[in-house]
N, C-alpha and C. Protein backbone atom coordinates (compact mmCIF):
# COMPACT_ATOMS: atom_id res chain seq x y z
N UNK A 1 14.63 -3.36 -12.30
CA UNK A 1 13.92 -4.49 -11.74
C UNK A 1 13.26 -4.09 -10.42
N UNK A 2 12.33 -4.48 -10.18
CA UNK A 2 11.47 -4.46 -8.75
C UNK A 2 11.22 -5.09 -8.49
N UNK A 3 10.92 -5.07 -6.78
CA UNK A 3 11.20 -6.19 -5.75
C UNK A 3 10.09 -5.95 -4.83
N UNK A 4 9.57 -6.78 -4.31
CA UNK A 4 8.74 -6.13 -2.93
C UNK A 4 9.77 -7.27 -2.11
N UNK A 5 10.15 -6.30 -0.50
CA UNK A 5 10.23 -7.09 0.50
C UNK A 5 9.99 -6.56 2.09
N UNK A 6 10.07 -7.37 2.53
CA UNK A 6 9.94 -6.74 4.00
C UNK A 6 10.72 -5.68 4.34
N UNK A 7 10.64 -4.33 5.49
CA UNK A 7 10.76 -3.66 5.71
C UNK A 7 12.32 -4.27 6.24
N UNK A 8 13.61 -3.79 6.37
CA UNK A 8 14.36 -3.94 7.00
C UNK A 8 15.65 -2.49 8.15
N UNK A 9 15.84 -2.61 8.86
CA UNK A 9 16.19 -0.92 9.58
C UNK A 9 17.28 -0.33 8.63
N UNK A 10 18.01 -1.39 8.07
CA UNK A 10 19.35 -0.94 7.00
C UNK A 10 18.71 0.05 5.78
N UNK A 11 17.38 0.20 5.55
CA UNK A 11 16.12 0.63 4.46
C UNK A 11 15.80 2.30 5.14
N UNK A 12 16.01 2.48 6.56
CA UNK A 12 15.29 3.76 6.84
C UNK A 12 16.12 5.36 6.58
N UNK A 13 16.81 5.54 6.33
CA UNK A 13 17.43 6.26 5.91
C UNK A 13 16.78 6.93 4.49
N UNK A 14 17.07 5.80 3.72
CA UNK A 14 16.45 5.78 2.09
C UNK A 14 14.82 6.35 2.28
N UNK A 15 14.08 5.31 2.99
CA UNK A 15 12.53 5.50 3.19
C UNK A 15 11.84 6.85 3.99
N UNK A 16 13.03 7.31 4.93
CA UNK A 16 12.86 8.50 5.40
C UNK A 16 13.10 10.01 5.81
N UNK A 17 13.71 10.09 4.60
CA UNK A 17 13.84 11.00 3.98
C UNK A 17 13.50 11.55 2.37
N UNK A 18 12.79 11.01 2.09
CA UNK A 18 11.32 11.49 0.71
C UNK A 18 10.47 12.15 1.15
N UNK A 19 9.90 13.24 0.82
CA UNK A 19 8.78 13.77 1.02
C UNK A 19 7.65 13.81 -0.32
N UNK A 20 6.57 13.95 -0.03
CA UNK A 20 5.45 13.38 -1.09
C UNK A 20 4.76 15.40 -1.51
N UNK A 21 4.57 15.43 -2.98
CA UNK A 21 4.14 16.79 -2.95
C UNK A 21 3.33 16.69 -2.22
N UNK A 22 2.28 17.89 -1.99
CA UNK A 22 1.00 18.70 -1.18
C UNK A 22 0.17 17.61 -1.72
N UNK A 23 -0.08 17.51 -3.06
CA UNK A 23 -1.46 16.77 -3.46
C UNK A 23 -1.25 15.68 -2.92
N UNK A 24 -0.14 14.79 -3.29
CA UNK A 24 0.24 13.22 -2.49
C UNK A 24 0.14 12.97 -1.44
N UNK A 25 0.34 14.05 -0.93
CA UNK A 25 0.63 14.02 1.05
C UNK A 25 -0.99 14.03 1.28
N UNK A 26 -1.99 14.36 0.58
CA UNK A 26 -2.81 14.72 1.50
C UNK A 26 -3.56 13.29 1.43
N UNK A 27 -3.12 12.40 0.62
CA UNK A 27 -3.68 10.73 0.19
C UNK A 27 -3.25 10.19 0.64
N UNK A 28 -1.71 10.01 1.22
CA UNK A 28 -1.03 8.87 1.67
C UNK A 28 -0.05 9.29 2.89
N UNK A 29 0.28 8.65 3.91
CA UNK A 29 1.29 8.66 4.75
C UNK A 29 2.66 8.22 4.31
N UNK A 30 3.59 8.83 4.54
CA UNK A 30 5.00 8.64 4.12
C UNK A 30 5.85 7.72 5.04
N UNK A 31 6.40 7.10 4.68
CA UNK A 31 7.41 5.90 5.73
C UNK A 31 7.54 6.47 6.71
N UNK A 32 8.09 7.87 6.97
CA UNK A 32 8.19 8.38 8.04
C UNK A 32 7.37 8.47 9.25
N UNK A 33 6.40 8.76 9.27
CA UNK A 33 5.34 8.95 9.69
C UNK A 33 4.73 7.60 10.38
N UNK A 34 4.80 6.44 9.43
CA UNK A 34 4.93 5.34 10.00
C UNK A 34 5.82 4.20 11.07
N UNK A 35 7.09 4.89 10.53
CA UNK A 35 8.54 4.10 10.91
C UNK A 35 8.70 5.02 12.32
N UNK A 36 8.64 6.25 12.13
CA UNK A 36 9.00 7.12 13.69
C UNK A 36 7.59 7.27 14.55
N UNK A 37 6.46 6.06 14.12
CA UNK A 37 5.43 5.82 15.23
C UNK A 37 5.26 4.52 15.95
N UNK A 38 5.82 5.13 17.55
CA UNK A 38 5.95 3.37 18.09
C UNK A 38 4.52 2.49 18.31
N UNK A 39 3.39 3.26 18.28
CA UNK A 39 2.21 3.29 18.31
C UNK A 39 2.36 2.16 16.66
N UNK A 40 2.18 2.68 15.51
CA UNK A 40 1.99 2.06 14.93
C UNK A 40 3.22 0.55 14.53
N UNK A 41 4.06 0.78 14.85
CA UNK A 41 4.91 -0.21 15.00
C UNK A 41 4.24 -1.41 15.37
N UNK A 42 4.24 -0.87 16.87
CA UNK A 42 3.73 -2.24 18.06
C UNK A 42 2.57 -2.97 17.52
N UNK A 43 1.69 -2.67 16.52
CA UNK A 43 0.61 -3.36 15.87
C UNK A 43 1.18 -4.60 15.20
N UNK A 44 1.27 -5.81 15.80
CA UNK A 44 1.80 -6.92 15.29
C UNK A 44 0.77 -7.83 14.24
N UNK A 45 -0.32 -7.02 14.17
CA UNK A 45 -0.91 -7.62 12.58
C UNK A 45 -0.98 -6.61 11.66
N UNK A 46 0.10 -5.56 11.79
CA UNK A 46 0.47 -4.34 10.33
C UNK A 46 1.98 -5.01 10.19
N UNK A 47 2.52 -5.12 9.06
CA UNK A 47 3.72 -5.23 8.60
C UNK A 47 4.01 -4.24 7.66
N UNK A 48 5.22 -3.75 7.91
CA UNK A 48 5.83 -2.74 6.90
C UNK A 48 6.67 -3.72 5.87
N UNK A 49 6.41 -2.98 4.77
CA UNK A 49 6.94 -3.58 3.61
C UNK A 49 8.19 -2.51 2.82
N UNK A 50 8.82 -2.71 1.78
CA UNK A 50 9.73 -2.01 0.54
C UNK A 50 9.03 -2.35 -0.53
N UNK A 51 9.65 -1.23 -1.43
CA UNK A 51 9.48 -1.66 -3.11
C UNK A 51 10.94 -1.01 -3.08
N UNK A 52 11.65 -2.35 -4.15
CA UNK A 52 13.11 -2.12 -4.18
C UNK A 52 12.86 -2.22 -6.14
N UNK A 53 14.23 -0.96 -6.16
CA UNK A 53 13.87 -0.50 -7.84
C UNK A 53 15.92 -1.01 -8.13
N UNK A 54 16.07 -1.72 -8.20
CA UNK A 54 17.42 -2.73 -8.73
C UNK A 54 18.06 -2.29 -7.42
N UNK A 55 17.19 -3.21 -6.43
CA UNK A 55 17.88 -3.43 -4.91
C UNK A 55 18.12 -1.95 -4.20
N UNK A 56 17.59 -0.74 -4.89
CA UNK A 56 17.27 0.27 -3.93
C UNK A 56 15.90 0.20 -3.03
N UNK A 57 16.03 0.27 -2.37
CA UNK A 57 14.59 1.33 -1.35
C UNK A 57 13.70 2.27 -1.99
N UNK A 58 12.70 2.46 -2.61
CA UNK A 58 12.59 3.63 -2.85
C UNK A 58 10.69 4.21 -2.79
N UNK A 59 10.03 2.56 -2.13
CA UNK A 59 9.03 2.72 -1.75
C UNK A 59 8.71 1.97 -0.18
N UNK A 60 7.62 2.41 0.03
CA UNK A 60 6.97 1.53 1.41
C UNK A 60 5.16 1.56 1.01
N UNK A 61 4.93 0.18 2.08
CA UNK A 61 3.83 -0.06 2.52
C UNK A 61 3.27 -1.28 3.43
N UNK A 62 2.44 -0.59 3.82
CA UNK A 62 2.00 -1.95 5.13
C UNK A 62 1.21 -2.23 4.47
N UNK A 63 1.11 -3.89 5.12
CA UNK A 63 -0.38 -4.77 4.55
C UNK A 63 -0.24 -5.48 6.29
N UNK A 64 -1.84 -5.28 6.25
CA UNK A 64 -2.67 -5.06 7.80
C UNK A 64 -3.80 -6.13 7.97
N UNK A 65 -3.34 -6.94 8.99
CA UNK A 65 -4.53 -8.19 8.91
C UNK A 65 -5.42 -8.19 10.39
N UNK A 66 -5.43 -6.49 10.67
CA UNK A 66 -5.95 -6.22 11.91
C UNK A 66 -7.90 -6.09 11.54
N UNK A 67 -8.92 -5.99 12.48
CA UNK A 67 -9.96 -6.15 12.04
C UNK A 67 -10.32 -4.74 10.72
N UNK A 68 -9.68 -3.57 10.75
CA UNK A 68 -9.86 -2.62 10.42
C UNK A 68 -9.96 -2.59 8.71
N UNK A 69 -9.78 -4.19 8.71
CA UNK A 69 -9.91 -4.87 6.86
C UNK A 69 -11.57 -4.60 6.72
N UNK A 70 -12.05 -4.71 7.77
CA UNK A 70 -13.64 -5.23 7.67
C UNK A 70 -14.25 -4.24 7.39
N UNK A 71 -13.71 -3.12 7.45
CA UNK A 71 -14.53 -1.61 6.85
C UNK A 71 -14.65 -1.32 5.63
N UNK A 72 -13.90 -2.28 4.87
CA UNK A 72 -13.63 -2.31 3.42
C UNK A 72 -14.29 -3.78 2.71
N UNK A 73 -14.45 -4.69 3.26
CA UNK A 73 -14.63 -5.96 3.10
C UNK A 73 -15.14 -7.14 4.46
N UNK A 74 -16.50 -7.55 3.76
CA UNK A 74 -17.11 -8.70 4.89
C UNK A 74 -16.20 -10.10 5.26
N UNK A 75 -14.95 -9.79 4.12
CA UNK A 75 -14.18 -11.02 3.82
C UNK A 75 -12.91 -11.44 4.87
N UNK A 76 -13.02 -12.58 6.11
CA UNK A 76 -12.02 -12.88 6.89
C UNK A 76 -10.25 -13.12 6.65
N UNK A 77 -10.90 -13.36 5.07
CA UNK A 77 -9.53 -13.81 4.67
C UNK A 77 -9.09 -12.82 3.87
N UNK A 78 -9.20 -11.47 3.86
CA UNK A 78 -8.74 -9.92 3.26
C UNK A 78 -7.39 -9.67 4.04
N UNK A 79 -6.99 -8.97 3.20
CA UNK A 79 -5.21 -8.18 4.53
C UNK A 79 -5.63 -6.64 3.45
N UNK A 80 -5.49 -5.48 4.47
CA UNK A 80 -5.66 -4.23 3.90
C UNK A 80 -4.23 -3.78 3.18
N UNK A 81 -4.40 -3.04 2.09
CA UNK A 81 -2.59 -2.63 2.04
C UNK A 81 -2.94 -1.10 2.37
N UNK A 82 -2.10 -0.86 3.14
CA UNK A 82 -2.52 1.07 3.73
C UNK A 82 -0.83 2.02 3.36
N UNK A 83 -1.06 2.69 3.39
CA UNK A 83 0.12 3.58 3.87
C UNK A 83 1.06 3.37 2.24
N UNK A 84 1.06 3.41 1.23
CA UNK A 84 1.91 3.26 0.06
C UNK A 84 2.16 4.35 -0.39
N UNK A 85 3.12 4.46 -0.68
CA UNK A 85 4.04 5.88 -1.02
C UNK A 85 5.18 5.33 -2.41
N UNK A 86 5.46 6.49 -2.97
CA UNK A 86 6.49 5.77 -3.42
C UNK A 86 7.43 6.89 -3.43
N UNK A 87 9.19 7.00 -3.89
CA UNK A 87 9.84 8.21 -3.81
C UNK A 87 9.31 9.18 -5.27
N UNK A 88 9.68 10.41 -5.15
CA UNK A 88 8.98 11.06 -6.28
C UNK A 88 10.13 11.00 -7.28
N UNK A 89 11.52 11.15 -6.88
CA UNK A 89 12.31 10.86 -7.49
C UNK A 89 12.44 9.60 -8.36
N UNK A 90 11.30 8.43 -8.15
CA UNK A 90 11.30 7.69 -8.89
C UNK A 90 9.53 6.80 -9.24
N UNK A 91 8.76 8.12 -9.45
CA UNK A 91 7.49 8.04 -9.88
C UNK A 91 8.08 8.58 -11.41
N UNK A 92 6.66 8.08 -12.05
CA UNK A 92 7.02 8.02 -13.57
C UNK A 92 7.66 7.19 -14.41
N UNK A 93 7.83 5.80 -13.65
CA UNK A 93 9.03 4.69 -14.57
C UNK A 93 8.61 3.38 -14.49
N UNK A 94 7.04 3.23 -13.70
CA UNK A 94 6.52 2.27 -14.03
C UNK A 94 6.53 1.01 -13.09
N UNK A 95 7.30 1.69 -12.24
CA UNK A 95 8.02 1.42 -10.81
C UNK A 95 6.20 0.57 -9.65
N UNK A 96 5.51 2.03 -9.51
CA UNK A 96 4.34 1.54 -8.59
C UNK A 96 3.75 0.50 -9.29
N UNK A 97 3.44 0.16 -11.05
CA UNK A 97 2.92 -0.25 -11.60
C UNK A 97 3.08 -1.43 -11.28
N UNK A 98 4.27 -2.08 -11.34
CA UNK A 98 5.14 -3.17 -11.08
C UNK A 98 4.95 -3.45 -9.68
N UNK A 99 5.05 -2.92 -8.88
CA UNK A 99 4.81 -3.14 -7.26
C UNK A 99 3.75 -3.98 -7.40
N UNK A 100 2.51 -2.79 -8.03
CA UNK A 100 1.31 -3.53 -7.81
C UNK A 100 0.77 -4.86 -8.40
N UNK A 101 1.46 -5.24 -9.54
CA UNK A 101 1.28 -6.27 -10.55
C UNK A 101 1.95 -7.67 -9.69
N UNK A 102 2.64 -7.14 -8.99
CA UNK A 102 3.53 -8.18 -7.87
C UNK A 102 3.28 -8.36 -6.53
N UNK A 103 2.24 -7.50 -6.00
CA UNK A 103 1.92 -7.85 -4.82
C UNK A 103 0.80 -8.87 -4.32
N UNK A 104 -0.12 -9.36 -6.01
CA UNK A 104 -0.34 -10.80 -5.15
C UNK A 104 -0.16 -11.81 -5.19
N UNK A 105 1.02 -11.77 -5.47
CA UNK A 105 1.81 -13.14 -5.45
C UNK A 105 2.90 -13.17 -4.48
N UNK A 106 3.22 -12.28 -3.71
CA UNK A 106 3.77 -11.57 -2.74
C UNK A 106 2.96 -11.39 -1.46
N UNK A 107 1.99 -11.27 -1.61
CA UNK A 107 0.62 -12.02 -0.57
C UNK A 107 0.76 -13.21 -0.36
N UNK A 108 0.52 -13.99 -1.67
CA UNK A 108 0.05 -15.36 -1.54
C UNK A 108 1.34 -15.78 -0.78
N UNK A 109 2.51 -15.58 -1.26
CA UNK A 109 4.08 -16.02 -0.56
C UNK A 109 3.94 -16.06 0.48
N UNK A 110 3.24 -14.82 1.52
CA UNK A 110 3.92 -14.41 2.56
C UNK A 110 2.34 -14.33 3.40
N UNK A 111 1.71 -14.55 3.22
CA UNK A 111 0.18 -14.89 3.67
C UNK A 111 -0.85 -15.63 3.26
N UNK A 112 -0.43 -17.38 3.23
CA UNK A 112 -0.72 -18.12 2.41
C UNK A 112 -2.39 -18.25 2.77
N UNK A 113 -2.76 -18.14 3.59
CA UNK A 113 -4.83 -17.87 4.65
C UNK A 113 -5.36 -16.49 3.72
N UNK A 114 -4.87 -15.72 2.90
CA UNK A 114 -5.53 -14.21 2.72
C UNK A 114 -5.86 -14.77 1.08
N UNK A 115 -7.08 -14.41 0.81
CA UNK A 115 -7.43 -14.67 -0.96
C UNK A 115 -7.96 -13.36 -0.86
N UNK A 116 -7.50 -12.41 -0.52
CA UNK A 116 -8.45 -11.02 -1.50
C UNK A 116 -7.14 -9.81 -0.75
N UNK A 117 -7.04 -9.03 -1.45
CA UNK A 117 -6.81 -7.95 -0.77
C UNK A 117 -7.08 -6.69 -1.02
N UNK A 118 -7.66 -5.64 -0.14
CA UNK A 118 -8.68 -4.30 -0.27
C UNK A 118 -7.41 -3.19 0.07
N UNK A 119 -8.05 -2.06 -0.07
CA UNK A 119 -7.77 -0.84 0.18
C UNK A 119 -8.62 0.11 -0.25
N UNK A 120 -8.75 1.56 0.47
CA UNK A 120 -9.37 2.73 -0.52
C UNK A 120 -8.57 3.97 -1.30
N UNK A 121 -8.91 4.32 -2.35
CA UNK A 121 -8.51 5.64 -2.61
C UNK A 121 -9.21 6.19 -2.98
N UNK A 122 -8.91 7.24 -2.49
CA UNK A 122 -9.47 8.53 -2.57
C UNK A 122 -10.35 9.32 -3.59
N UNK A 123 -11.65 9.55 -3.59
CA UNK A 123 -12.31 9.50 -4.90
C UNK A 123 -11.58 10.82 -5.60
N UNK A 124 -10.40 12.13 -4.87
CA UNK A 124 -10.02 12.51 -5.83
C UNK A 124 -8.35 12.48 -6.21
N UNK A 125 -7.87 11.20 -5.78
CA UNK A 125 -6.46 10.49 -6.77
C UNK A 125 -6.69 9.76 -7.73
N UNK A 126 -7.39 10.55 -8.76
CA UNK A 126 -7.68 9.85 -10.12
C UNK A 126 -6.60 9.06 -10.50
N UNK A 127 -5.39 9.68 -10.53
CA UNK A 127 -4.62 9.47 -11.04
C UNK A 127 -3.79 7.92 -10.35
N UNK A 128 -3.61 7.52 -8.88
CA UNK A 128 -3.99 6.21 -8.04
C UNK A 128 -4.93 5.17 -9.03
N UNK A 129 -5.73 6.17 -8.60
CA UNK A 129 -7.18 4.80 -9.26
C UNK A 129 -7.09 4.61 -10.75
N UNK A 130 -6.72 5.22 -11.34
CA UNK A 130 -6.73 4.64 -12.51
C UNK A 130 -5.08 3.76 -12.96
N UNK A 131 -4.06 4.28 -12.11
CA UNK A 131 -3.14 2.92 -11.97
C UNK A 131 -3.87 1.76 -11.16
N UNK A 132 -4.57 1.70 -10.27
CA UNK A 132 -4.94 0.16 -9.81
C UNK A 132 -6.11 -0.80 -10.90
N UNK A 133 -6.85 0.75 -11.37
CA UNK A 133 -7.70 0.47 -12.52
C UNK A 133 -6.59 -0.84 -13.35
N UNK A 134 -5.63 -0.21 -14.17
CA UNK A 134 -4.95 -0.98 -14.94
C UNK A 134 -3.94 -1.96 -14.46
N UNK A 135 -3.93 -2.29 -13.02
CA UNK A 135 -3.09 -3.38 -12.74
C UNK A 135 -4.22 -4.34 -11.83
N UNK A 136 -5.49 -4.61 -12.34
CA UNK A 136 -6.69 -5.99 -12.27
C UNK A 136 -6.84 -5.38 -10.36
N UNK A 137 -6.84 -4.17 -10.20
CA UNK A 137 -7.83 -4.09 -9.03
C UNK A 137 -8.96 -3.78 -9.73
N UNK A 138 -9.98 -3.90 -8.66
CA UNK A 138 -11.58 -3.73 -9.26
C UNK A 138 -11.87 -2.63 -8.03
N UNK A 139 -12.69 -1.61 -8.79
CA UNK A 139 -13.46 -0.68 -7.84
C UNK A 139 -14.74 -1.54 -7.49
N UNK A 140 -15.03 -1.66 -6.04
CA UNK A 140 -16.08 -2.75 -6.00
C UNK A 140 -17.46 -1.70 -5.95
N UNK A 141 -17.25 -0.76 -6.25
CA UNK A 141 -18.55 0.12 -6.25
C UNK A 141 -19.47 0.72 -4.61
N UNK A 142 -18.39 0.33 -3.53
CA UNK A 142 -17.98 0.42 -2.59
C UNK A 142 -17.67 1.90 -2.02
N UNK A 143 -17.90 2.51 -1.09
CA UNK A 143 -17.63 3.98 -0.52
C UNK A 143 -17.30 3.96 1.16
N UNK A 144 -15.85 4.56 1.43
CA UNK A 144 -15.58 4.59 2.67
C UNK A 144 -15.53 5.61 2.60
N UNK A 145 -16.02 6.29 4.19
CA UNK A 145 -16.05 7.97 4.65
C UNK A 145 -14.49 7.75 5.28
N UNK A 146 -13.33 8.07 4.81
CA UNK A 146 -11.91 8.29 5.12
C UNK A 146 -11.81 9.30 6.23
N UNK A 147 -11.26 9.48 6.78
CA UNK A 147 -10.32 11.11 7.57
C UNK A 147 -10.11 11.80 6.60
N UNK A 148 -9.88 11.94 4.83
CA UNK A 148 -9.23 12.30 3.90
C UNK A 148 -10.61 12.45 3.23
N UNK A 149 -11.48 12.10 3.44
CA UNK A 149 -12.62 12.16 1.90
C UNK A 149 -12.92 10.82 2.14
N UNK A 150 -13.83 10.73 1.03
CA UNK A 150 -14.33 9.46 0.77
C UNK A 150 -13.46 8.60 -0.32
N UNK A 151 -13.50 7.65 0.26
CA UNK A 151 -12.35 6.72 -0.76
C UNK A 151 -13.67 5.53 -1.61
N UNK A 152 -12.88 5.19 -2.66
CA UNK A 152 -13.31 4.05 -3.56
C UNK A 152 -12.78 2.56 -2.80
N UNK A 153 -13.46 1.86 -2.39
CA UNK A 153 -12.86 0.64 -1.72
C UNK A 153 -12.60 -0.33 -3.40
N UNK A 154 -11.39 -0.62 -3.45
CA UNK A 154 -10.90 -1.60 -4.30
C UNK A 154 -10.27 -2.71 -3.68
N UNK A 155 -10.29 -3.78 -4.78
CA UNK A 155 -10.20 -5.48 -4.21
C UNK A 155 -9.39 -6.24 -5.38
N UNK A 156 -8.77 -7.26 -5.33
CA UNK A 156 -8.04 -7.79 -5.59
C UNK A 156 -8.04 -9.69 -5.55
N UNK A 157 -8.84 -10.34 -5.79
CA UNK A 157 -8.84 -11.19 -5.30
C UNK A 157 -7.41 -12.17 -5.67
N UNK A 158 -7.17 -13.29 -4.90
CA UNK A 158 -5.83 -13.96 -4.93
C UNK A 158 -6.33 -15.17 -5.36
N UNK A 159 -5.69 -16.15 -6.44
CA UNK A 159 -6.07 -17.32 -6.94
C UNK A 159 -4.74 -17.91 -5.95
């Protein structure tokens, strides 16, 4: 079963200590990276999140309602999701799939003002994009110049 919930400190242990292969690492930031930056902490419109796989820990991600949505979307009422990782030890089980199939209703819960939500990946994590492909994100035909490459901006809208 999977869960999305808020980040909690009883969680960092689990969340930080995964490491992501070479190819993964070079797409995504790892909890770590996030959790041991007080810099990004102190950003009180990023929230860190879990993906719990039968009440384990075994993913993270922030969803960000700072202006930095707007590089992806003209839309006020967007929240970015950035930083998603999941453990490798438990990629392959259908696990992210589920995250993603649940996170907007997990929006709507917990950010009842946001009807869309964006992010980019990377035009070469095929393998990303074609999981958001199949869980009703839309590539909006959209191009961000990343630190990483150029990403595909995808969207999500929230009923």
């Amino acid at each position: 079963m999977v869960t999305l919930q808020p980040y909690i400190s009883e969680y960092y242990d689990d969340l930080t200590t995964y490491c992501l292969d070479e190819e993964q690492t070079q797409f995504s930031m790892i909890p770590q990276q996030i959790l041991n930056n007080p810099e990004v902490l102190a950003k009180v419109e990023r929230t860190q999140y879990c993906i719990l796989y039968h009440a384990k820990p075994v993913g993270f991600f922030s969803l960000d309602t700072s202006t930095d949505r707007l590089v992806y979307t003209s839309n006020q009422h967007a929240i970015l999701l950035r930083a998603l990782s999941l453990n490798p030890q438990y990629q392959g089980k259908g696990i992210a799939k589920q995250a993603m199939l649940l996170l907007p209703d997990f929006v709507k819960t917990h950010y009842p003002s946001i009807d869309e939500i964006v992010f980019g990946v990377n035009f070469e994590n095929e393998q990303a994009y074609q999981l958001y492909l199949k869980t009703h994100y839309r590539d909006t035909q959209k191009v961000y110049q990343g630190v990483k490459g150029p990403q595909r901006v995808m969207s999500q809208k929230i009923k």
